[in-house]
Protein backbone atom coordinates (compact mmCIF):
# COMPACT_ATOMS: atom_id res chain seq x y z
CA UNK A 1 -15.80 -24.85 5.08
CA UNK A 2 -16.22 -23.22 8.26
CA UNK A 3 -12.03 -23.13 8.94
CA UNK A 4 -11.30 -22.13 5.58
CA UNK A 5 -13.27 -18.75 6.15
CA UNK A 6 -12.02 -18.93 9.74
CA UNK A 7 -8.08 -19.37 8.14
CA UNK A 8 -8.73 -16.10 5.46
CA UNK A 9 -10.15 -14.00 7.63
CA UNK A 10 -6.75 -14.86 10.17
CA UNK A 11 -4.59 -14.49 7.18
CA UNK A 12 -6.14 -11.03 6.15
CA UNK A 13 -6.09 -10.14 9.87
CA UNK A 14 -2.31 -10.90 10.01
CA UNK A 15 -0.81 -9.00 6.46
CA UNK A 16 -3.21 -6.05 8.27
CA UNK A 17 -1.17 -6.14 11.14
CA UNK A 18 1.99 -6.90 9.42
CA UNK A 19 1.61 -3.43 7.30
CA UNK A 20 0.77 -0.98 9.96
CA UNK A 21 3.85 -2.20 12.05
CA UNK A 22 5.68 -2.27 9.38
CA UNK A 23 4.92 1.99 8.40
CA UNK A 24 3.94 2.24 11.89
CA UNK A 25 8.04 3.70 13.00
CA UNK A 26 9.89 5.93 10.24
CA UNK A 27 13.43 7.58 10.75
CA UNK A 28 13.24 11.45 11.41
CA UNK A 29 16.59 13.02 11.26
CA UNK A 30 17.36 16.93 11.23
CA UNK A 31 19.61 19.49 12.66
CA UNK A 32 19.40 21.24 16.64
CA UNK A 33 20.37 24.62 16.44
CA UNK A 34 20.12 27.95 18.65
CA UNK A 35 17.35 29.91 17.31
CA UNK A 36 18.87 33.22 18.25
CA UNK A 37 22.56 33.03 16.74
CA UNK A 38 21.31 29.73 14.35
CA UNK A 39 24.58 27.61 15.20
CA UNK A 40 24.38 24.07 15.36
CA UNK A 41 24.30 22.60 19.02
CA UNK A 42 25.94 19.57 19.50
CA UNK A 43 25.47 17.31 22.52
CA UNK A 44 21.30 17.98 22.68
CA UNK A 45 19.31 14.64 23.92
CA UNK A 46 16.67 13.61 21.74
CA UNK A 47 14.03 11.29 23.37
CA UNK A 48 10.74 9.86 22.30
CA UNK A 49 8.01 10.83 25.23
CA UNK A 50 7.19 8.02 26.89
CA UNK A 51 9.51 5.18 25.76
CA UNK A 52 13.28 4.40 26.11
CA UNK A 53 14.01 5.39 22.59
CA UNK A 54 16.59 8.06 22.48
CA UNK A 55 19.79 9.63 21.29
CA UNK A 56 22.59 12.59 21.10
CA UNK A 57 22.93 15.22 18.56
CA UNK A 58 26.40 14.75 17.38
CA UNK A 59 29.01 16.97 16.84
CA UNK A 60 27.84 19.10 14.03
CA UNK A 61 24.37 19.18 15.73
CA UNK A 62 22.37 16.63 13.86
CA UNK A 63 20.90 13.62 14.62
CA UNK A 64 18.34 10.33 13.61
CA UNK A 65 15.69 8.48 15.87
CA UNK A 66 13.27 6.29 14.75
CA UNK A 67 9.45 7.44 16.14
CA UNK A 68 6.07 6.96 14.82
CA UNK A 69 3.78 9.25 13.45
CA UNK A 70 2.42 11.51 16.56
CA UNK A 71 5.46 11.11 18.51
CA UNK A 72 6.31 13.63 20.81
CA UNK A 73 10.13 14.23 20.30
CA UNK A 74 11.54 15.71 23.87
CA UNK A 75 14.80 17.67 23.92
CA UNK A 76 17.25 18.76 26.53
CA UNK A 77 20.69 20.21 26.91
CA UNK A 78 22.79 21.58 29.48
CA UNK A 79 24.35 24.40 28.71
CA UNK A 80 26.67 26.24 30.87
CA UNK A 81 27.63 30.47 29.71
């Protein structure tokens, strides 16, 4: 009796578990663009803070990255004038 409870309380541990991983990373995608002339900046890295996760607006300015909610989404550019 006593591993039967100990095996559902495991198993309803586990498809806990399983469910927040599996809504714990989403895909955020949007559009980088100059908030003075509003044109679309291609070439912008996109990083999650503190991980490796990252990527490259494209060339019409937009990109996806997958992140989790509370994410802090870090972007740079170098821009020469």
């Amino acid at each position: 009796m006593k591993h039967i409870y100990s095996f559902r309380v495991l198993t309803l541990l586990l498809l806990m578990f399983s469910a927040m991983t599996v809504h714990a990373q989403s895909t955020i995608s949007g559009s980088v663009m100059d908030a003075e002339t509003q044109e679309l900046i291609p070439g912008v890295n996109i990083i999650v803070l503190g991980s490796n996760t990252g990527t490259t607006t494209d060339f019409d300015g937009n990109f996806s990255i997958e992140a989790s909610k509370g994410d802090v989404l870090v972007l740079s550019s170098i821009v020469s004038q």
